[in-house]
Each structure stands twice: as structure tokens, then as C-alpha cells.
N, C-alpha and C. Protein backbone atom coordinates (compact mmCIF):
# COMPACT_ATOMS: atom_id res chain seq x y z
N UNK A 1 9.83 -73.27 -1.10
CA UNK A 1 8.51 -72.80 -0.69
C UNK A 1 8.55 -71.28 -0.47
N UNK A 2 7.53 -71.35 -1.18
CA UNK A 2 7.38 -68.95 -0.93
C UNK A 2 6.58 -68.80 0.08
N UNK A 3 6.25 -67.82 1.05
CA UNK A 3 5.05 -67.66 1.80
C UNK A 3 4.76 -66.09 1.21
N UNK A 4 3.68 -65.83 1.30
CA UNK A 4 3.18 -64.38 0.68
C UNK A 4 2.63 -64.05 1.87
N UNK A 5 2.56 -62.78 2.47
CA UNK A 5 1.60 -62.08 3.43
C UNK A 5 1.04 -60.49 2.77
N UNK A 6 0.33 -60.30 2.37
CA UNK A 6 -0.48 -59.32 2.11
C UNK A 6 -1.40 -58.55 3.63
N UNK A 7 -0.73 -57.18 3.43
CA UNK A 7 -1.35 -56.11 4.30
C UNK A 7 -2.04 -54.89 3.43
N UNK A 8 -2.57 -53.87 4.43
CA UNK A 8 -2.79 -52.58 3.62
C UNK A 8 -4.74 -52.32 3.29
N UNK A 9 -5.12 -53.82 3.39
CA UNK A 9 -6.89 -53.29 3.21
C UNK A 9 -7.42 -52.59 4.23
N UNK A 10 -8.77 -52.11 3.73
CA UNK A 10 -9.54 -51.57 4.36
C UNK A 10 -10.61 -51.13 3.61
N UNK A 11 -11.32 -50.52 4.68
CA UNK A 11 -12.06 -49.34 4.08
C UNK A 11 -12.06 -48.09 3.49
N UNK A 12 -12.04 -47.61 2.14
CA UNK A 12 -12.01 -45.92 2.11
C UNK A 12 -13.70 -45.68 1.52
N UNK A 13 -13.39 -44.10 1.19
CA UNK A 13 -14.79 -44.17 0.28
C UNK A 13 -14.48 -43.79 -1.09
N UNK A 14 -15.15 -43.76 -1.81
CA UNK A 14 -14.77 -43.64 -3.41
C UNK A 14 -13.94 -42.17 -4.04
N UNK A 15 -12.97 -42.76 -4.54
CA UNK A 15 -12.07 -41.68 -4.76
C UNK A 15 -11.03 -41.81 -4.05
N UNK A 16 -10.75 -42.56 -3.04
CA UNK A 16 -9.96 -42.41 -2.12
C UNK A 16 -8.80 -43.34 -2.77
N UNK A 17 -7.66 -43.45 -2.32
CA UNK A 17 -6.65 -44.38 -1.88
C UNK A 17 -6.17 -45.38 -1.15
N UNK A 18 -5.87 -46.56 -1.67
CA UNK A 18 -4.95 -47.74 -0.32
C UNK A 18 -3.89 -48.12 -1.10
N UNK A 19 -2.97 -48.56 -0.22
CA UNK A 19 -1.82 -49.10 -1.04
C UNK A 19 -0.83 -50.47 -0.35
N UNK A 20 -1.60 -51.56 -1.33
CA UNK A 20 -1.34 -52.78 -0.82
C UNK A 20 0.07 -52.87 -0.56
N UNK A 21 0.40 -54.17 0.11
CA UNK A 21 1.66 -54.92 0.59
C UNK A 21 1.54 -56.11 0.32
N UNK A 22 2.61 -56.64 -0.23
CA UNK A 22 2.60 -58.16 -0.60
C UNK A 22 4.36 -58.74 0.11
N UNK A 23 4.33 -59.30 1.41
CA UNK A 23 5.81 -59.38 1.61
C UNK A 23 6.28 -61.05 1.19
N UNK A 24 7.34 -61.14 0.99
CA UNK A 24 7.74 -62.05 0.24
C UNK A 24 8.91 -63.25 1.28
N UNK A 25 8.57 -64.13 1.60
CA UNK A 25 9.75 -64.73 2.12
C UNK A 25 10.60 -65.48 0.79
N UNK A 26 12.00 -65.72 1.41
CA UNK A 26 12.70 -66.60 0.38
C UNK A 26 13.86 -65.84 0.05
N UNK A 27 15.06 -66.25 -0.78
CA UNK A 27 15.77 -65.54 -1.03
C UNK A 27 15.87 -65.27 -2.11
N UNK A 28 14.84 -66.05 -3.24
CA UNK A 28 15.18 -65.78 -4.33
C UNK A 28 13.82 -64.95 -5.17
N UNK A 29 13.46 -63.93 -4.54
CA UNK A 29 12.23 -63.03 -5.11
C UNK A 29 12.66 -62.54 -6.22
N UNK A 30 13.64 -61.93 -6.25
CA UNK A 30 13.94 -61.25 -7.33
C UNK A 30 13.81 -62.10 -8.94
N UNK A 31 13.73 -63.35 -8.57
CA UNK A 31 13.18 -64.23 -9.97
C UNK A 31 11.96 -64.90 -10.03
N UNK A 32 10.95 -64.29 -9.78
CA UNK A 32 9.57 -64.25 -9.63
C UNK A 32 9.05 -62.95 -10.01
N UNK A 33 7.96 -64.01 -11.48
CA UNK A 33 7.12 -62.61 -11.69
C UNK A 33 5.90 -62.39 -10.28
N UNK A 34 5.32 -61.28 -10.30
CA UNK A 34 4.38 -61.44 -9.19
C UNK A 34 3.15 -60.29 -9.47
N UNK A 35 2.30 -60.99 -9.31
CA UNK A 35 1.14 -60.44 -9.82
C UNK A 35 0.06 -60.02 -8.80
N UNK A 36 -1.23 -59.19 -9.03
CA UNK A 36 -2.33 -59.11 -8.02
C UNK A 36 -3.58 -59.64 -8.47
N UNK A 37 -4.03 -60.17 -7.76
CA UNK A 37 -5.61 -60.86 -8.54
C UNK A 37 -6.92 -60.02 -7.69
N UNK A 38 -7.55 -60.17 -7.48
CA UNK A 38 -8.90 -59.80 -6.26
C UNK A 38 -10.30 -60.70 -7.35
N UNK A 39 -11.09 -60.90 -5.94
CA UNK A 39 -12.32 -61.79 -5.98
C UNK A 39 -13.17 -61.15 -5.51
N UNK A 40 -14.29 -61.05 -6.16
CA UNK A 40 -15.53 -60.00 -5.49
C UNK A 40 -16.09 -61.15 -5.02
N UNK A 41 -17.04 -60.66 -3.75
CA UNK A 41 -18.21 -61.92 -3.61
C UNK A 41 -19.52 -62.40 -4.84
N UNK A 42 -19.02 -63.61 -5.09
CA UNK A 42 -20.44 -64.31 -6.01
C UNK A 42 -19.26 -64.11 -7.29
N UNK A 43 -18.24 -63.59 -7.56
CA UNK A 43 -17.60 -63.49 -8.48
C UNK A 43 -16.25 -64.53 -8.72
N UNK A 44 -15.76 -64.61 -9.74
CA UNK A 44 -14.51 -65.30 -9.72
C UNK A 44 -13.50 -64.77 -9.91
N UNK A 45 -11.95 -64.96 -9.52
CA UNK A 45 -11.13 -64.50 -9.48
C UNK A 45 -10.60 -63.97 -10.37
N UNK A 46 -10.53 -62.13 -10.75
CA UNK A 46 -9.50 -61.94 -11.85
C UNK A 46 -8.29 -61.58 -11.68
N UNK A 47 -7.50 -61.30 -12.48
CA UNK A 47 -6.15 -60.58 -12.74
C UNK A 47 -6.26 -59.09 -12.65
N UNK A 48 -5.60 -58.48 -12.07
CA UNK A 48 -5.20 -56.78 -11.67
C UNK A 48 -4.58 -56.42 -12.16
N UNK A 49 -3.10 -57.27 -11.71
CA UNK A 49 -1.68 -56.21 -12.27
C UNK A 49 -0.74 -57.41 -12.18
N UNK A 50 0.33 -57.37 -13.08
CA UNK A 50 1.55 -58.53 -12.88
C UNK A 50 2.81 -57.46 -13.34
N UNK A 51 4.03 -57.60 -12.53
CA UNK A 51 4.75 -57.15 -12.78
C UNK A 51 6.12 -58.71 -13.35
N UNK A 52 6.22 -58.43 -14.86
CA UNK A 52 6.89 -59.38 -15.39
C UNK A 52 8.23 -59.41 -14.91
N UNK A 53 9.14 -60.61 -15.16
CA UNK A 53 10.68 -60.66 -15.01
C UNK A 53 10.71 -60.02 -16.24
N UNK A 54 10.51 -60.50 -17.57
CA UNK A 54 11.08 -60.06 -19.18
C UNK A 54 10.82 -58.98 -19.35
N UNK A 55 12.05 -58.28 -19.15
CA UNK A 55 12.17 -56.41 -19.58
C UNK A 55 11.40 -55.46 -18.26
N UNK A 56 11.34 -56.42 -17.21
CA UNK A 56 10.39 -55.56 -15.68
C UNK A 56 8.84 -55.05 -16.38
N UNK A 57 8.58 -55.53 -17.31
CA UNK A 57 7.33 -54.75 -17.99
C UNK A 57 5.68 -55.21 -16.71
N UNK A 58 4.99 -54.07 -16.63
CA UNK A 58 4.17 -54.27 -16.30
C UNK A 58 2.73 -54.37 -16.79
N UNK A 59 1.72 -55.18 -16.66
CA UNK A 59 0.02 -55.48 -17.22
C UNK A 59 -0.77 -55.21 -16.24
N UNK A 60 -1.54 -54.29 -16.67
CA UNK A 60 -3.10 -54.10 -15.92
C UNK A 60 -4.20 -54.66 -16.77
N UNK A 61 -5.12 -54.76 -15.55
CA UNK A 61 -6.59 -55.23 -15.93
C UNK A 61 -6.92 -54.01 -17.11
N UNK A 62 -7.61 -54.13 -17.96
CA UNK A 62 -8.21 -52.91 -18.38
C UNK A 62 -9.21 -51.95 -17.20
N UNK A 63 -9.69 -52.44 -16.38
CA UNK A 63 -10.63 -51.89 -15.39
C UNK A 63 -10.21 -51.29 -14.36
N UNK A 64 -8.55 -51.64 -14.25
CA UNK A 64 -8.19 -50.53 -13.24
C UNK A 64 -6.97 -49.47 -13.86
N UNK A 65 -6.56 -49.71 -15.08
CA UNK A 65 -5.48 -48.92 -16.04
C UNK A 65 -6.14 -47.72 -16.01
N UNK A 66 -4.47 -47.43 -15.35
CA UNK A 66 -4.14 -45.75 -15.18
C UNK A 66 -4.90 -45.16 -13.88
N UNK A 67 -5.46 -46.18 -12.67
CA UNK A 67 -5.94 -46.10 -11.39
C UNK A 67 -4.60 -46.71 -10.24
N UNK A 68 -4.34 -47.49 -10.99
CA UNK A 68 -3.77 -48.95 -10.02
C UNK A 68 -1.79 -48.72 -10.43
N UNK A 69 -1.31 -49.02 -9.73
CA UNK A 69 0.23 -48.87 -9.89
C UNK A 69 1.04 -50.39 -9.57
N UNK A 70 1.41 -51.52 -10.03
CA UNK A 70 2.17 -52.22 -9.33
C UNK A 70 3.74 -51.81 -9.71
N UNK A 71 4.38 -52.40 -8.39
CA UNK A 71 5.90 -52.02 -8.20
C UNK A 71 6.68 -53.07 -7.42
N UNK A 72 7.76 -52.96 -7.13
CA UNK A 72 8.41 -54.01 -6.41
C UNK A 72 9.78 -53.14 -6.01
N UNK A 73 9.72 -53.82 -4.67
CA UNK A 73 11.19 -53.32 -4.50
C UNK A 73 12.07 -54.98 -4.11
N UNK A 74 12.75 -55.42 -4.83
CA UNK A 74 13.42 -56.50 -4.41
C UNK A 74 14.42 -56.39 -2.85
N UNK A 75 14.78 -55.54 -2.77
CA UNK A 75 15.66 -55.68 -1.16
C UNK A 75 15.03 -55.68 -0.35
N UNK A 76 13.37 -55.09 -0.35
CA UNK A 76 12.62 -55.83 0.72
C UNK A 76 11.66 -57.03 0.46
N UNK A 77 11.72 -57.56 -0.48
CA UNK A 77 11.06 -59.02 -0.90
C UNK A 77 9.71 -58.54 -1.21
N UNK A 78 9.29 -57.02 -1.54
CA UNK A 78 7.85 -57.13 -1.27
C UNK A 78 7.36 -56.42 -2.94
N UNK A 79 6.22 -56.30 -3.07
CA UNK A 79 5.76 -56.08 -4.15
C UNK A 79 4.27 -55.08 -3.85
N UNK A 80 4.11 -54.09 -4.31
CA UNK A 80 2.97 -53.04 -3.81
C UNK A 80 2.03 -53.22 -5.05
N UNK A 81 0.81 -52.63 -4.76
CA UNK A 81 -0.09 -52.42 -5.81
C UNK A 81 -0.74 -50.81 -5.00
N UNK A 82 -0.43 -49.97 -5.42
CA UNK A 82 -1.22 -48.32 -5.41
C UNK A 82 -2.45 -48.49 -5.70
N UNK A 83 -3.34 -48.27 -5.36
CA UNK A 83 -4.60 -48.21 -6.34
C UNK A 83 -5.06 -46.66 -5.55
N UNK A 84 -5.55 -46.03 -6.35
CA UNK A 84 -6.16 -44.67 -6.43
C UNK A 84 -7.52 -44.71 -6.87
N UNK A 85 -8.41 -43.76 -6.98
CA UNK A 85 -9.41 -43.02 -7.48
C UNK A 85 -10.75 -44.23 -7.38
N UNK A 86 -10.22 -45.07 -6.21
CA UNK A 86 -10.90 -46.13 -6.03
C UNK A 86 -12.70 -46.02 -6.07
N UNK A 87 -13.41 -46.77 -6.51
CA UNK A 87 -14.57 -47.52 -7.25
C UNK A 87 -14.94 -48.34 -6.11
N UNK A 88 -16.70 -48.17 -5.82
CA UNK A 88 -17.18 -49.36 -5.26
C UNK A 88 -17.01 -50.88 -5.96
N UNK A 89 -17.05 -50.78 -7.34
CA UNK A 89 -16.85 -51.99 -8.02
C UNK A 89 -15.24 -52.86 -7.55
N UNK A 90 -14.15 -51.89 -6.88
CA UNK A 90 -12.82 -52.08 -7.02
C UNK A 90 -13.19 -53.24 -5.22
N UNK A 91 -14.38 -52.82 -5.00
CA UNK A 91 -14.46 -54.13 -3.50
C UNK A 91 -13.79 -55.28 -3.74
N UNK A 92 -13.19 -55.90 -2.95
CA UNK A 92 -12.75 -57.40 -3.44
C UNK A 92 -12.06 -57.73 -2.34
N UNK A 93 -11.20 -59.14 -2.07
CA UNK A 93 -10.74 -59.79 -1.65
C UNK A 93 -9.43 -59.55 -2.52
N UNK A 94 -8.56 -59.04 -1.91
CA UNK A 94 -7.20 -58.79 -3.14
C UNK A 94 -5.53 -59.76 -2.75
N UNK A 95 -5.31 -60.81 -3.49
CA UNK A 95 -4.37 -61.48 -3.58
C UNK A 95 -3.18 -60.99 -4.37
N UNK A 96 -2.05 -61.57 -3.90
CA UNK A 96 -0.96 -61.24 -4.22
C UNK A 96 -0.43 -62.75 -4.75
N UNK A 97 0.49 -63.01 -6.20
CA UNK A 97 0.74 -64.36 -6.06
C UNK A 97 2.23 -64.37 -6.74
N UNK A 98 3.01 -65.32 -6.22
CA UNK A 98 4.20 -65.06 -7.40
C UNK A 98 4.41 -66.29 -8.43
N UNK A 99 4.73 -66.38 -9.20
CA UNK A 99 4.92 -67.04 -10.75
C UNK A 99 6.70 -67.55 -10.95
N UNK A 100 7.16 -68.35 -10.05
CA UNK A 100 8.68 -68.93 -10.75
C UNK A 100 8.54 -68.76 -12.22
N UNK A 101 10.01 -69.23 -12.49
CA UNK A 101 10.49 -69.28 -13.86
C UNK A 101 10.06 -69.78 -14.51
N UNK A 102 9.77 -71.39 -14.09
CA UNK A 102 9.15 -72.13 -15.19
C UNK A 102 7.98 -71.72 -15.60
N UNK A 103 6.95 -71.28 -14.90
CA UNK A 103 6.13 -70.65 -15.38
C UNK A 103 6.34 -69.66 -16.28
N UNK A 104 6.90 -68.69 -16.61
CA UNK A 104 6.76 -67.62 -17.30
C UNK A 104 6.70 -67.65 -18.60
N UNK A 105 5.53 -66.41 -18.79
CA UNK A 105 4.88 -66.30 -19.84
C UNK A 105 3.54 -67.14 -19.58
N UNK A 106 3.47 -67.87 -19.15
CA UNK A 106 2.01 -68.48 -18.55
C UNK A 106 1.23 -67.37 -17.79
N UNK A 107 -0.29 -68.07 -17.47
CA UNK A 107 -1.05 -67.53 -16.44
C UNK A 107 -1.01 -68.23 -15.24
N UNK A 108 -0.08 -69.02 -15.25
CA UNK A 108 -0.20 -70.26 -14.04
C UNK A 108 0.88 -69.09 -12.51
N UNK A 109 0.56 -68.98 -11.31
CA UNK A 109 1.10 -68.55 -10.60
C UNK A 109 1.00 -69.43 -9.61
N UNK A 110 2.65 -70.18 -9.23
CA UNK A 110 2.59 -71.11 -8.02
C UNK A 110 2.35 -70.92 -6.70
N UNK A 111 2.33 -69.71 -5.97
CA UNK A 111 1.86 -69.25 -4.62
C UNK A 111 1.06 -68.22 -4.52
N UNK A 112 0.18 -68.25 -3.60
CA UNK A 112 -0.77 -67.27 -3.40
C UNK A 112 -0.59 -66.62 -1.24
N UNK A 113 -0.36 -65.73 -1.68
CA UNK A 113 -0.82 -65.13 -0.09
C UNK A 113 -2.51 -65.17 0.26
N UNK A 114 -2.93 -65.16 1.42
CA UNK A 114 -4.21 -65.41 1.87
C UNK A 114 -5.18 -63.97 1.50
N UNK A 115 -4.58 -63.22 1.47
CA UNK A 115 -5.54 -62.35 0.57
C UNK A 115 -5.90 -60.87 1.80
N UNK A 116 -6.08 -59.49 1.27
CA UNK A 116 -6.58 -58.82 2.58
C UNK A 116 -7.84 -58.30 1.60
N UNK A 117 -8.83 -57.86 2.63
CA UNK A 117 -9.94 -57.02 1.95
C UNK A 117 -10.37 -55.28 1.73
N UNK A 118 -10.17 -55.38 0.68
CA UNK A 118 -10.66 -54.24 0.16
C UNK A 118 -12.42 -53.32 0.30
N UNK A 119 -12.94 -52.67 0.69
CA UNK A 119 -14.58 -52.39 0.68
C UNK A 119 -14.11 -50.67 0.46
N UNK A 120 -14.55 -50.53 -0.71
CA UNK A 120 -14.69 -49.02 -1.24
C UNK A 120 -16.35 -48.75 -0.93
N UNK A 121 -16.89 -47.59 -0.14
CA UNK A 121 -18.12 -47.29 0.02
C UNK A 121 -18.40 -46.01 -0.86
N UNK A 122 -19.79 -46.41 -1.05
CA UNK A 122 -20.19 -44.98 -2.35
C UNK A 122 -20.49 -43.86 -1.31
């Protein structure tokens, strides 16, 4: 069992900066891909950023590429997402989830942290 805790939301105003936290229990993070999703209200959940096991390669949304940064540092179990030059559209509910092995290469991610909120004001 993984537990995810996600910190770091808030409020900025547009243009501004936050820079999520995703902490990781378990001992075996380092073999988990782990990705960020966010949910606007009335909207459904997309994909942000995943940082892969195969070759450490990383995927952005097209909508936040070359805004948004994910990273990981494995000795602290945790996994960041930067986001910059932030957008009222970038509002959301922002999840962190990680993806075991068997999964990979799928879109399927077996744990989800509860999520923190994001509100960019114009």
C-alpha cells in the first residue's frame, strides 16, 4: 500500500508561481512512475505531467508545456510539480498519483493522494 500526501496549494495571481509536493510513503518509490493530474470544477480529470521509470523521461499536458516542471527526488520519496507563469485556467484540484510496474506504459495509476487546491486569480 502507497499513501500519497500532496502539499504546496494556494492562492497566487496570474503569472505567479507554486510548487507542489507529492510525499510518498513506502520503500519502494523509486519503482513507480508518478504522475500529476488536476480537476477543475464541472470538469473531468486530466493529466499534467508523469515522470516515467523508462529512460526517467518526462510528459506534459500540451497546456501547461514549458510552464510546469515535474521532478523527483527518490531519497525523499517525494515527487514536485513547479508550475510557473500560472493561468486562471491552471485553477484546479491538483493530484498526485503513482503507477507500479505492472502498470507501465499504461494510463492506469494505482494510488492517488487526496489532492491540494490550486486558485490562480486574474
Amino acid at each position: 500500500q502507497v499513501q500519497l500526501v500532496e502539499s504546496g496549494g494556494g492562492l497566487v495571481q496570474a503569472g505567479g508561481s507554486l510548487r507542489l509536493s507529492c510525499a510518498a510513503s513506502g520503500r519502494t518509490f523509486s519503482s513507480y512512475a508518478m504522475g500529476w493530474f488536476r480537476q477543475a470544477p464541472g470538469k473531468e480529470r486530466e493529466f499534467v505531467a508523469t515522470f516515467s521509470l523508462s529512460g526517467g523521461r518526462t510528459y506534459y499536458a500540451d497546456s501547461v508545456k514549458g510552464r510546469f516542471t515535474i521532478a523527483r527526488d527518490n531519497a525523499k520519496n517525494t515527487v514536485y510539480l513547479q508550475m510557473n507563469s500560472l493561468k486562471p485556467e491552471d485553477t484546479a484540484v491538483y493530484y498526485c498519483a503513482a503507477q507500479t510496474p505492472r502498470y507501465s506504459g499504461s494510463s492506469y495509476y494505482d494510488y492517488w493522494g487526496q489532492g491540494t487546491q490550486v486558485t490562480v486569480s486574474s
